[in-house]
PDB file of N, CA and C in Angstrom:
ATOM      1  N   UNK A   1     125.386  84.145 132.084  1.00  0.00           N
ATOM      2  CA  UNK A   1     124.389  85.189 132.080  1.00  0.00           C
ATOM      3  C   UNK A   1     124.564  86.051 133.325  1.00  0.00           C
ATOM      4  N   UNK A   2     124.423  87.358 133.367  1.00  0.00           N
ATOM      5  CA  UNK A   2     124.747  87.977 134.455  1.00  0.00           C
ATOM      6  C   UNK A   2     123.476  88.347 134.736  1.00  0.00           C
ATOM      7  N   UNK A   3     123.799  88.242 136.368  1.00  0.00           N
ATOM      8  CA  UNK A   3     122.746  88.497 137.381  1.00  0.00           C
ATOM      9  C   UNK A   3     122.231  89.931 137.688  1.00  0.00           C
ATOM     10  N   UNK A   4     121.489  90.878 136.595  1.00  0.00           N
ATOM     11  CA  UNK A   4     121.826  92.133 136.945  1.00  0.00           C
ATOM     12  C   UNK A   4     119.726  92.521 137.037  1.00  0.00           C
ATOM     13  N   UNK A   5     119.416  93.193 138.086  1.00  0.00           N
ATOM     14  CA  UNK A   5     118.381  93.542 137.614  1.00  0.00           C
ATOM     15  C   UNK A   5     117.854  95.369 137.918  1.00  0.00           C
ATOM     16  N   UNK A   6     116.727  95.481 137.000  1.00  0.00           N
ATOM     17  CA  UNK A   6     116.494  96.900 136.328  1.00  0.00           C
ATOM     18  C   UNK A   6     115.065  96.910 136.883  1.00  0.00           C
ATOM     19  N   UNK A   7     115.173  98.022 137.844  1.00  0.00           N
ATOM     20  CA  UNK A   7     113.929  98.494 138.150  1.00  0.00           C
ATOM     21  C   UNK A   7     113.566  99.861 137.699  1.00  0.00           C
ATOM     22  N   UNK A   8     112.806 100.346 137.602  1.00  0.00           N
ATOM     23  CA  UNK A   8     112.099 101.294 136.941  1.00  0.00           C
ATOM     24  C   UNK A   8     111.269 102.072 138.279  1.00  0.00           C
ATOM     25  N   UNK A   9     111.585 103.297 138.683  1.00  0.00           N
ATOM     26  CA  UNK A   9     110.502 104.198 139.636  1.00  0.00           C
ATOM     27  C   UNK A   9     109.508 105.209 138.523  1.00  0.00           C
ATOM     28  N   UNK A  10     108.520 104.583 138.833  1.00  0.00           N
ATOM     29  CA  UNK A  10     107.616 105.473 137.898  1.00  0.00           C
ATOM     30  C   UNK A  10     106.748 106.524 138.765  1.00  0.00           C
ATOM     31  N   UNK A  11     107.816 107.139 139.614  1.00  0.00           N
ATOM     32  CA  UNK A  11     107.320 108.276 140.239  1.00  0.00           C
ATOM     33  C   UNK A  11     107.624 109.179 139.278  1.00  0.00           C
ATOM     34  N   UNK A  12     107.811 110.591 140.093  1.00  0.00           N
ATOM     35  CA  UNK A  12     108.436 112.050 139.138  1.00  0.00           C
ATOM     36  C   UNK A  12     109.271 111.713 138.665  1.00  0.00           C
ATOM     37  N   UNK A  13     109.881 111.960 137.245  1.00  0.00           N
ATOM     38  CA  UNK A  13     111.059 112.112 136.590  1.00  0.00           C
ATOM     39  C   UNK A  13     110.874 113.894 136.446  1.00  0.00           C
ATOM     40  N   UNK A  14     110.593 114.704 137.122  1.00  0.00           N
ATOM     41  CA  UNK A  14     111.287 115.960 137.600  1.00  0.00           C
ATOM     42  C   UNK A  14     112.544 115.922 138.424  1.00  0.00           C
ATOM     43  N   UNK A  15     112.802 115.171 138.845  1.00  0.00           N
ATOM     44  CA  UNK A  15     113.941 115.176 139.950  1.00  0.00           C
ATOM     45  C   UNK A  15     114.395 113.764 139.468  1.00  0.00           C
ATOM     46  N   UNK A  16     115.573 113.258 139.636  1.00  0.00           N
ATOM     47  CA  UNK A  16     115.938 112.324 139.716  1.00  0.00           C
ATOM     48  C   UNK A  16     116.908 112.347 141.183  1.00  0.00           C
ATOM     49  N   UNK A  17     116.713 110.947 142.190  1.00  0.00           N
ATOM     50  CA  UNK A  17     117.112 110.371 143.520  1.00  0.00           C
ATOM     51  C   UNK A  17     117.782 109.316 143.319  1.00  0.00           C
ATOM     52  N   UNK A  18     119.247 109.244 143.525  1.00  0.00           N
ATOM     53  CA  UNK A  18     120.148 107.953 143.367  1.00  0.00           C
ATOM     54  C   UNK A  18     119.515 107.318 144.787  1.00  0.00           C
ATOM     55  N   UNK A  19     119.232 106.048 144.309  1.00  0.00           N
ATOM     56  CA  UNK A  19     119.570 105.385 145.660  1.00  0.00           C
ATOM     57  C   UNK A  19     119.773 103.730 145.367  1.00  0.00           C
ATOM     58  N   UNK A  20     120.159 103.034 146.299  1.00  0.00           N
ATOM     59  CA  UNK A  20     120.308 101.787 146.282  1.00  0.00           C
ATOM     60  C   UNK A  20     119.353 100.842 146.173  1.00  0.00           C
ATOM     61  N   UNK A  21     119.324  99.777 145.298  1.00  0.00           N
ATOM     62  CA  UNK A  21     118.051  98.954 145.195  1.00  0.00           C
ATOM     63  C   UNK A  21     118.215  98.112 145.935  1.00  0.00           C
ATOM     64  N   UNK A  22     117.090  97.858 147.029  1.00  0.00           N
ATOM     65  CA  UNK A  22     116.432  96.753 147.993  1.00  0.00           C
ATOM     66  C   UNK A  22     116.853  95.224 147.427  1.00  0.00           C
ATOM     67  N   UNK A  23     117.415  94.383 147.421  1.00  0.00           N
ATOM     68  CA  UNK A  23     117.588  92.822 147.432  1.00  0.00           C
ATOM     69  C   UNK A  23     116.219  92.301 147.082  1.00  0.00           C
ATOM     70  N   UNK A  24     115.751  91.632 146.065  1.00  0.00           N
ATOM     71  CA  UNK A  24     115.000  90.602 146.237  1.00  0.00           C
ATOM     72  C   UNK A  24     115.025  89.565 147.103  1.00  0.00           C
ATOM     73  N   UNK A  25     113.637  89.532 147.995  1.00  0.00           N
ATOM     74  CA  UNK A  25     113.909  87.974 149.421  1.00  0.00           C
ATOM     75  C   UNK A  25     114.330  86.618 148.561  1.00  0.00           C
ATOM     76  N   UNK A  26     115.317  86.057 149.169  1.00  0.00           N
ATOM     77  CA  UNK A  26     115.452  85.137 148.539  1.00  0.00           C
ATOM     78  C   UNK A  26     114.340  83.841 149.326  1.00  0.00           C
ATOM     79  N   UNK A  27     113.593  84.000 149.883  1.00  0.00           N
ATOM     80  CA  UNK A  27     112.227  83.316 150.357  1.00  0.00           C
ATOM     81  C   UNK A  27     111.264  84.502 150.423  1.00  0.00           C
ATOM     82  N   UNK A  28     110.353  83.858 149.712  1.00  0.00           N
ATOM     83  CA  UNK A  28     108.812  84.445 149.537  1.00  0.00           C
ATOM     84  C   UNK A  28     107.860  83.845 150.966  1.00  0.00           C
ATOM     85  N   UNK A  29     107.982  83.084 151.561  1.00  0.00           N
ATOM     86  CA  UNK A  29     107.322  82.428 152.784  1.00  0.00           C
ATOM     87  C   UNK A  29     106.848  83.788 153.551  1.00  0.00           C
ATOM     88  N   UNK A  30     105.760  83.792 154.244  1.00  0.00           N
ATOM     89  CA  UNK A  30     105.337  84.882 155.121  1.00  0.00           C
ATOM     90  C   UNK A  30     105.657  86.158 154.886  1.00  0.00           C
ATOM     91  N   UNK A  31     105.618  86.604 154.013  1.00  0.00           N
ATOM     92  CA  UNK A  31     105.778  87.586 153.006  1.00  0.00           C
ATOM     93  C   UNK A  31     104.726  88.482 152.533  1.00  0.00           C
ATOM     94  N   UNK A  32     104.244  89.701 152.946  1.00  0.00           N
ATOM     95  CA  UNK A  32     103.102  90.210 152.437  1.00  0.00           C
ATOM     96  C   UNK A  32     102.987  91.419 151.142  1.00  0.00           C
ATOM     97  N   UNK A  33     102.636  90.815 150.174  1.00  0.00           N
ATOM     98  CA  UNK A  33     102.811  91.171 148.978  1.00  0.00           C
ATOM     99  C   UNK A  33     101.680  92.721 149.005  1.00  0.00           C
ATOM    100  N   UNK A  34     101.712  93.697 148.507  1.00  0.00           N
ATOM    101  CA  UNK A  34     101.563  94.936 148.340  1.00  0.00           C
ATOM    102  C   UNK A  34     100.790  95.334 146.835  1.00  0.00           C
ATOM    103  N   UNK A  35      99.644  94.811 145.977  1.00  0.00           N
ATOM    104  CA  UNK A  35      99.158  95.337 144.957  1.00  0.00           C
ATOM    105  C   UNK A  35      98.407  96.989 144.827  1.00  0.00           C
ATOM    106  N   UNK A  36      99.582  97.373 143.962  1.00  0.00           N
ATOM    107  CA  UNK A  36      98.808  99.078 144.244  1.00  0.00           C
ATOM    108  C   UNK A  36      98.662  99.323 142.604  1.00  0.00           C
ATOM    109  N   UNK A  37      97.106  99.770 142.769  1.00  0.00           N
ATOM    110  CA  UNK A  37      96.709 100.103 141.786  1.00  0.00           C
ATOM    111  C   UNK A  37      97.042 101.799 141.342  1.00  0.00           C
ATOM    112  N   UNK A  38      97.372 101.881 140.231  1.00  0.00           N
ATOM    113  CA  UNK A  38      97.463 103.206 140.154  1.00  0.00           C
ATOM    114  C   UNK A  38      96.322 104.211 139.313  1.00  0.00           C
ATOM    115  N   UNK A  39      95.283 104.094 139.260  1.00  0.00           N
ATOM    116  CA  UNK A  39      93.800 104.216 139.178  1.00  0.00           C
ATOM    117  C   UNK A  39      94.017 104.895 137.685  1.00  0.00           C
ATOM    118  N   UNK A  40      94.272 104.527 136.642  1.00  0.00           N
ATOM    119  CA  UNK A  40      94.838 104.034 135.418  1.00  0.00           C
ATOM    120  C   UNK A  40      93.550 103.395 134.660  1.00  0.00           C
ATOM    121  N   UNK A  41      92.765 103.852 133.426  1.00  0.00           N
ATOM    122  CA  UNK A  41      91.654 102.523 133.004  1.00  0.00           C
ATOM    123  C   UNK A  41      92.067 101.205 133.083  1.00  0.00           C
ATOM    124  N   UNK A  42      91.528 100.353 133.451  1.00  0.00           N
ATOM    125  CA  UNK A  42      91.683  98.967 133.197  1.00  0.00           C
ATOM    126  C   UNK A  42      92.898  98.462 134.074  1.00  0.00           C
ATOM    127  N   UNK A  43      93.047  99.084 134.664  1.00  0.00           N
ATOM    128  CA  UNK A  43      94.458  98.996 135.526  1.00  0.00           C
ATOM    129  C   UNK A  43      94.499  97.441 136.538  1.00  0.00           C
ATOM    130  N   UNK A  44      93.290  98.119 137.678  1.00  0.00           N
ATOM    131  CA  UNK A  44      92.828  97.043 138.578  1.00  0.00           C
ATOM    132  C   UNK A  44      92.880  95.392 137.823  1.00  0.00           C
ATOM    133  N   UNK A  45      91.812  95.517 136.363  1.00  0.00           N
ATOM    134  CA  UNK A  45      92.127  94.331 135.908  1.00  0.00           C
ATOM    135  C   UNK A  45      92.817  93.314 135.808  1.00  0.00           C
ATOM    136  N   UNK A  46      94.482  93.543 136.003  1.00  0.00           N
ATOM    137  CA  UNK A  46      95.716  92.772 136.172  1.00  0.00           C
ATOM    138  C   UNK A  46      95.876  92.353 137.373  1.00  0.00           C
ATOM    139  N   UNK A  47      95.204  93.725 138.652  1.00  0.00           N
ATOM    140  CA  UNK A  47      95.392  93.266 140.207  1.00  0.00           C
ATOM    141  C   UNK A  47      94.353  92.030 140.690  1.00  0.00           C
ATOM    142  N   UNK A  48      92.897  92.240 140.290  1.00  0.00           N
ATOM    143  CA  UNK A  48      92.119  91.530 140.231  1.00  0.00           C
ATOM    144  C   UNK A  48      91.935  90.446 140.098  1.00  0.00           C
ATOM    145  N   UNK A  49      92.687  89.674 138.783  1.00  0.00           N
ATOM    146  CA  UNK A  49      93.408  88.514 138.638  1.00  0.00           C
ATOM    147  C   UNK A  49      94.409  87.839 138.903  1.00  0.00           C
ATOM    148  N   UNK A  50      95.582  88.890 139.327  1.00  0.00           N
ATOM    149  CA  UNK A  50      96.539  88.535 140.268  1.00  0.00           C
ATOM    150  C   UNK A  50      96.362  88.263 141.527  1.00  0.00           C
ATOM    151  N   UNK A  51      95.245  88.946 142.634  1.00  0.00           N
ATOM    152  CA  UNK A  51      95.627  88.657 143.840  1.00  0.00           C
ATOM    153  C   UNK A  51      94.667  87.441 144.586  1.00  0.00           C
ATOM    154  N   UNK A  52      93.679  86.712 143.763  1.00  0.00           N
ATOM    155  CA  UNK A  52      93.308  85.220 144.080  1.00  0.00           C
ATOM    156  C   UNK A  52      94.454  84.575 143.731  1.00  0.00           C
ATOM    157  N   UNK A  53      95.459  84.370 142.935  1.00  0.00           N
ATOM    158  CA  UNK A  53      96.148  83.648 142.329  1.00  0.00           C
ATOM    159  C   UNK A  53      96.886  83.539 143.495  1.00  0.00           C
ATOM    160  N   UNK A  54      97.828  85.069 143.848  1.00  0.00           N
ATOM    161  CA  UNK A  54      98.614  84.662 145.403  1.00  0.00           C
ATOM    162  C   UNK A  54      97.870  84.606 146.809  1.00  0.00           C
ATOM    163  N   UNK A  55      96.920  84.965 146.676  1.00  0.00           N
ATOM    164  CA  UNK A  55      95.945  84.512 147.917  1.00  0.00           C
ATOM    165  C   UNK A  55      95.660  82.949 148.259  1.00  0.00           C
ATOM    166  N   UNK A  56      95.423  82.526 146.926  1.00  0.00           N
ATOM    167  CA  UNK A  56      95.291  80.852 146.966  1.00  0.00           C
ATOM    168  C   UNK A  56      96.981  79.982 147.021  1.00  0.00           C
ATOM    169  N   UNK A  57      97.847  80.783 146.550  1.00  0.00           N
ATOM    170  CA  UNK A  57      99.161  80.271 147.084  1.00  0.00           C
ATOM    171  C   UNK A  57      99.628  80.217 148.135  1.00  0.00           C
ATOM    172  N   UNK A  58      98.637  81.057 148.675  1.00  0.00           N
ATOM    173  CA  UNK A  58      99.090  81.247 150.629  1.00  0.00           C
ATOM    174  C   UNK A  58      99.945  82.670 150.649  1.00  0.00           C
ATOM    175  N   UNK A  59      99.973  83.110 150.313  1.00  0.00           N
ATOM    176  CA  UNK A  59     100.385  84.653 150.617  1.00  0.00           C
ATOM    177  C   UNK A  59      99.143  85.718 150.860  1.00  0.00           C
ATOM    178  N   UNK A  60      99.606  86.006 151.937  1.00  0.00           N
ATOM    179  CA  UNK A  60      99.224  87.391 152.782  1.00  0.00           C
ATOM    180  C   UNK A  60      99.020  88.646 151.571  1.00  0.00           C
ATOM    181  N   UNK A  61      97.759  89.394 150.852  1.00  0.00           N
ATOM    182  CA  UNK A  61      97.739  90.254 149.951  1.00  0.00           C
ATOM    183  C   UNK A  61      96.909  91.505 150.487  1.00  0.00           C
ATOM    184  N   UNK A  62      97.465  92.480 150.221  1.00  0.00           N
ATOM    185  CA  UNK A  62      97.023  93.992 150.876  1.00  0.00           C
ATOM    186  C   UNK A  62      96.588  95.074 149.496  1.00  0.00           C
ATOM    187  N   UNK A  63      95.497  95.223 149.433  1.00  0.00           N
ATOM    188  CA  UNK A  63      95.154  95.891 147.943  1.00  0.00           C
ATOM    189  C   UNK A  63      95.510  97.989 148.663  1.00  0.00           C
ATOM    190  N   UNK A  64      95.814  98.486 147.527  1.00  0.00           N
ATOM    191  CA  UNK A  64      95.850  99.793 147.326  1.00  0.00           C
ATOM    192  C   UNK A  64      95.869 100.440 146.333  1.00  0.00           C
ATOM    193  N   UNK A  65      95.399 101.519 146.934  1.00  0.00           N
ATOM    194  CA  UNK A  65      94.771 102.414 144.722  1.00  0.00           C
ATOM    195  C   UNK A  65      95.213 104.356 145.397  1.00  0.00           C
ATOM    196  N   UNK A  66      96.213 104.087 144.849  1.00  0.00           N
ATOM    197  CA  UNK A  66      96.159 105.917 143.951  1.00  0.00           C
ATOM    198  C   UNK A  66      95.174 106.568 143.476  1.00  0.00           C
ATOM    199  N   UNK A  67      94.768 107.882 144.346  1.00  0.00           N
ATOM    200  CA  UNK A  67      94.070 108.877 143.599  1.00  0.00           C
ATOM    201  C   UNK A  67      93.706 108.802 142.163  1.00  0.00           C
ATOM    202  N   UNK A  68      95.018 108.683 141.871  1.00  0.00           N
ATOM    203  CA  UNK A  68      95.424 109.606 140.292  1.00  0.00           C
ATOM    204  C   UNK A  68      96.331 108.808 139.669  1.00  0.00           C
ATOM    205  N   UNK A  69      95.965 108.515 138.381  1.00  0.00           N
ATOM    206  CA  UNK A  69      97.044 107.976 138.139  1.00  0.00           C
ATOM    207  C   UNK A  69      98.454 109.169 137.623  1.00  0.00           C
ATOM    208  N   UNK A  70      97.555 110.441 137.361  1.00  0.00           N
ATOM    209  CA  UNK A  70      98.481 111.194 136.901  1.00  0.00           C
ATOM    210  C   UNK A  70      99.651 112.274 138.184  1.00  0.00           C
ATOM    211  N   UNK A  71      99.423 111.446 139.285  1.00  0.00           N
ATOM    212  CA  UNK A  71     100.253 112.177 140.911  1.00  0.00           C
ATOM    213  C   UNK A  71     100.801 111.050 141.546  1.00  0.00           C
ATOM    214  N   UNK A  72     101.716 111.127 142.014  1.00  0.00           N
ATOM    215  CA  UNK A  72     101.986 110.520 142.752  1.00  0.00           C
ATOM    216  C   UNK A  72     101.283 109.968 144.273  1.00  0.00           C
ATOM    217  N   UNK A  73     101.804 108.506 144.548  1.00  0.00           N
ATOM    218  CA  UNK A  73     100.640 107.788 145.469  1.00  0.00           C
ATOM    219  C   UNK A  73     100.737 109.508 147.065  1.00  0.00           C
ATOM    220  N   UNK A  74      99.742 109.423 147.691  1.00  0.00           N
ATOM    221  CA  UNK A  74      99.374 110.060 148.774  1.00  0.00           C
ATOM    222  C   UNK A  74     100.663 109.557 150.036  1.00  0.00           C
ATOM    223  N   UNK A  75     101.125 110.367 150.586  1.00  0.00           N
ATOM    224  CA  UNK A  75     102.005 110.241 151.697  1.00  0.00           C
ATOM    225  C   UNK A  75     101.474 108.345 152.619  1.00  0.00           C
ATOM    226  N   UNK A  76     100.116 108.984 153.151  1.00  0.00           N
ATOM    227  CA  UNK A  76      99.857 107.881 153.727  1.00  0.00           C
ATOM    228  C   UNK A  76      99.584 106.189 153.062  1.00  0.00           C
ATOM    229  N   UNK A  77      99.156 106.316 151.637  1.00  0.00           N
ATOM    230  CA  UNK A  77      99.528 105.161 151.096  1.00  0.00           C
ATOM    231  C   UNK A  77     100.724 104.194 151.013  1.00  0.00           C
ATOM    232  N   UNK A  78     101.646 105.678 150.588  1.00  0.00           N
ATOM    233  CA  UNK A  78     102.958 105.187 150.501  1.00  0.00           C
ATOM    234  C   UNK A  78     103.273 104.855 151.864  1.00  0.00           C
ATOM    235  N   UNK A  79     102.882 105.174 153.113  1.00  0.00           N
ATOM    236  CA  UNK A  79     103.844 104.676 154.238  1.00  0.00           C
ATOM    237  C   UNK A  79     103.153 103.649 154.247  1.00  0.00           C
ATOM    238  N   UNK A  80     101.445 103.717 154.450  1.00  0.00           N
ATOM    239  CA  UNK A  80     100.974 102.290 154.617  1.00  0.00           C
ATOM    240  C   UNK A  80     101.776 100.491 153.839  1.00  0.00           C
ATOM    241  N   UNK A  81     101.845 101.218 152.837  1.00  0.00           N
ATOM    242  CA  UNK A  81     102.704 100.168 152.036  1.00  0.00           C
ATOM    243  C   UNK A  81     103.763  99.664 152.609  1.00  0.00           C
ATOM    244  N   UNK A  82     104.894 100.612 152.791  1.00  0.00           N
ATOM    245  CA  UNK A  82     106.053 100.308 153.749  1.00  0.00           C
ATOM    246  C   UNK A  82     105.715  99.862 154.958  1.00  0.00           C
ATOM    247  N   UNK A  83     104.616  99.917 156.067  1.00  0.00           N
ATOM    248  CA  UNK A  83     104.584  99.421 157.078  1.00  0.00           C
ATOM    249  C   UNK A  83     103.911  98.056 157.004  1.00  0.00           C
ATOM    250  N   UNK A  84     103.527  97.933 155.624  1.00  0.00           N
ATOM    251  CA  UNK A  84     102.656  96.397 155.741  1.00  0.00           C
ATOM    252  C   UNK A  84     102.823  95.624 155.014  1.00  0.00           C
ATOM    253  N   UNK A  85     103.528  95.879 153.505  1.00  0.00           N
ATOM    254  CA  UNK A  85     104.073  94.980 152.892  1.00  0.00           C
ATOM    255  C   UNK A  85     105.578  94.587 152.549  1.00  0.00           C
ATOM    256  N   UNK A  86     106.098  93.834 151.887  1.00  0.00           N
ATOM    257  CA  UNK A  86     107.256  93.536 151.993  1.00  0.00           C
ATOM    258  C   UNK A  86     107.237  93.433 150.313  1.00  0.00           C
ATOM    259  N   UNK A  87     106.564  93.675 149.883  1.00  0.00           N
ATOM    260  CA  UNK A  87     106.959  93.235 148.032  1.00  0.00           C
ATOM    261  C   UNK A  87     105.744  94.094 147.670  1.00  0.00           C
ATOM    262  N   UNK A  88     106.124  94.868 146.480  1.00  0.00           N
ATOM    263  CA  UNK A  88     105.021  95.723 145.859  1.00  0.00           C
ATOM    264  C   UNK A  88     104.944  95.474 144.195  1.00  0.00           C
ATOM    265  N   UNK A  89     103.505  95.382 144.066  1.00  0.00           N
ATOM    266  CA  UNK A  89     103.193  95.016 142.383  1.00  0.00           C
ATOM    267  C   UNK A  89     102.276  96.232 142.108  1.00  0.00           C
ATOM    268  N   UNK A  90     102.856  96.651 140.986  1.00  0.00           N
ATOM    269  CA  UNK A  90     101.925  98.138 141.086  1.00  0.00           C
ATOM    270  C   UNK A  90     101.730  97.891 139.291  1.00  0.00           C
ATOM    271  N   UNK A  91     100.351  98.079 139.308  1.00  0.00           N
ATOM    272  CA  UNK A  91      99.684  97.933 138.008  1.00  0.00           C
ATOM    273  C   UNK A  91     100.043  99.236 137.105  1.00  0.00           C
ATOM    274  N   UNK A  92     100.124  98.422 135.933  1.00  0.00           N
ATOM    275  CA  UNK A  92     100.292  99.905 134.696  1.00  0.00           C
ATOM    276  C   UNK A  92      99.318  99.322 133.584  1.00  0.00           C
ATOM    277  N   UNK A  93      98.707 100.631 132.933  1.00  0.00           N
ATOM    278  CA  UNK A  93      98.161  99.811 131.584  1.00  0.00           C
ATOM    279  C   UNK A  93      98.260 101.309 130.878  1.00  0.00           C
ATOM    280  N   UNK A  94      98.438 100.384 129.522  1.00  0.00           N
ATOM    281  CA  UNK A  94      98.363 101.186 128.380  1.00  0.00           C
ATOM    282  C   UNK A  94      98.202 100.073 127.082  1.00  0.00           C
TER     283      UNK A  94
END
């Protein structure tokens, strides 16, 4: 089976940006996981239930929510993210 994995940027598809995908940590230990909501109906719902789950596993969890779901996250979200988490779960619903 090959080791290949497919991420998806669900920013603008006006532009498309080649770039290189980040490594998955191969340790999760001290690791601060990043749930960003993208203010979507029912969205939070998935974060909500997800982040006791890794909170009670012992991981470090940092909640964040988008304006809009229909814009992209705000400059300062997005850096906040990068300066504080190390893994990002970003809710979708439909």
């Amino acid at each position: 089976m090959n080791d290949v994995n497919f991420m998806r940027d669900p920013t603008s598809e006006a532009s498309t940006t080649i770039r290189s995908s980040r490594l998955f940590p191969n340790d999760l230990e001290g690791k601060t996981i990043a749930l960003l909501d993208i203010s979507k109906e029912r969205s939070s719902e998935f974060l909500d239930h997800l982040e006791p789950k890794l909170s009670n596993a012992g991981f470090s969890v940092r909640r964040y929510r988008k304006a809009s779901h229909s814009k992209v996250a705000a400059t300062n979200i997005t850096q906040a993210i990068v300066q504080e988490a190390d893994i990002v779960v970003e809710s979708l619903a439909d």
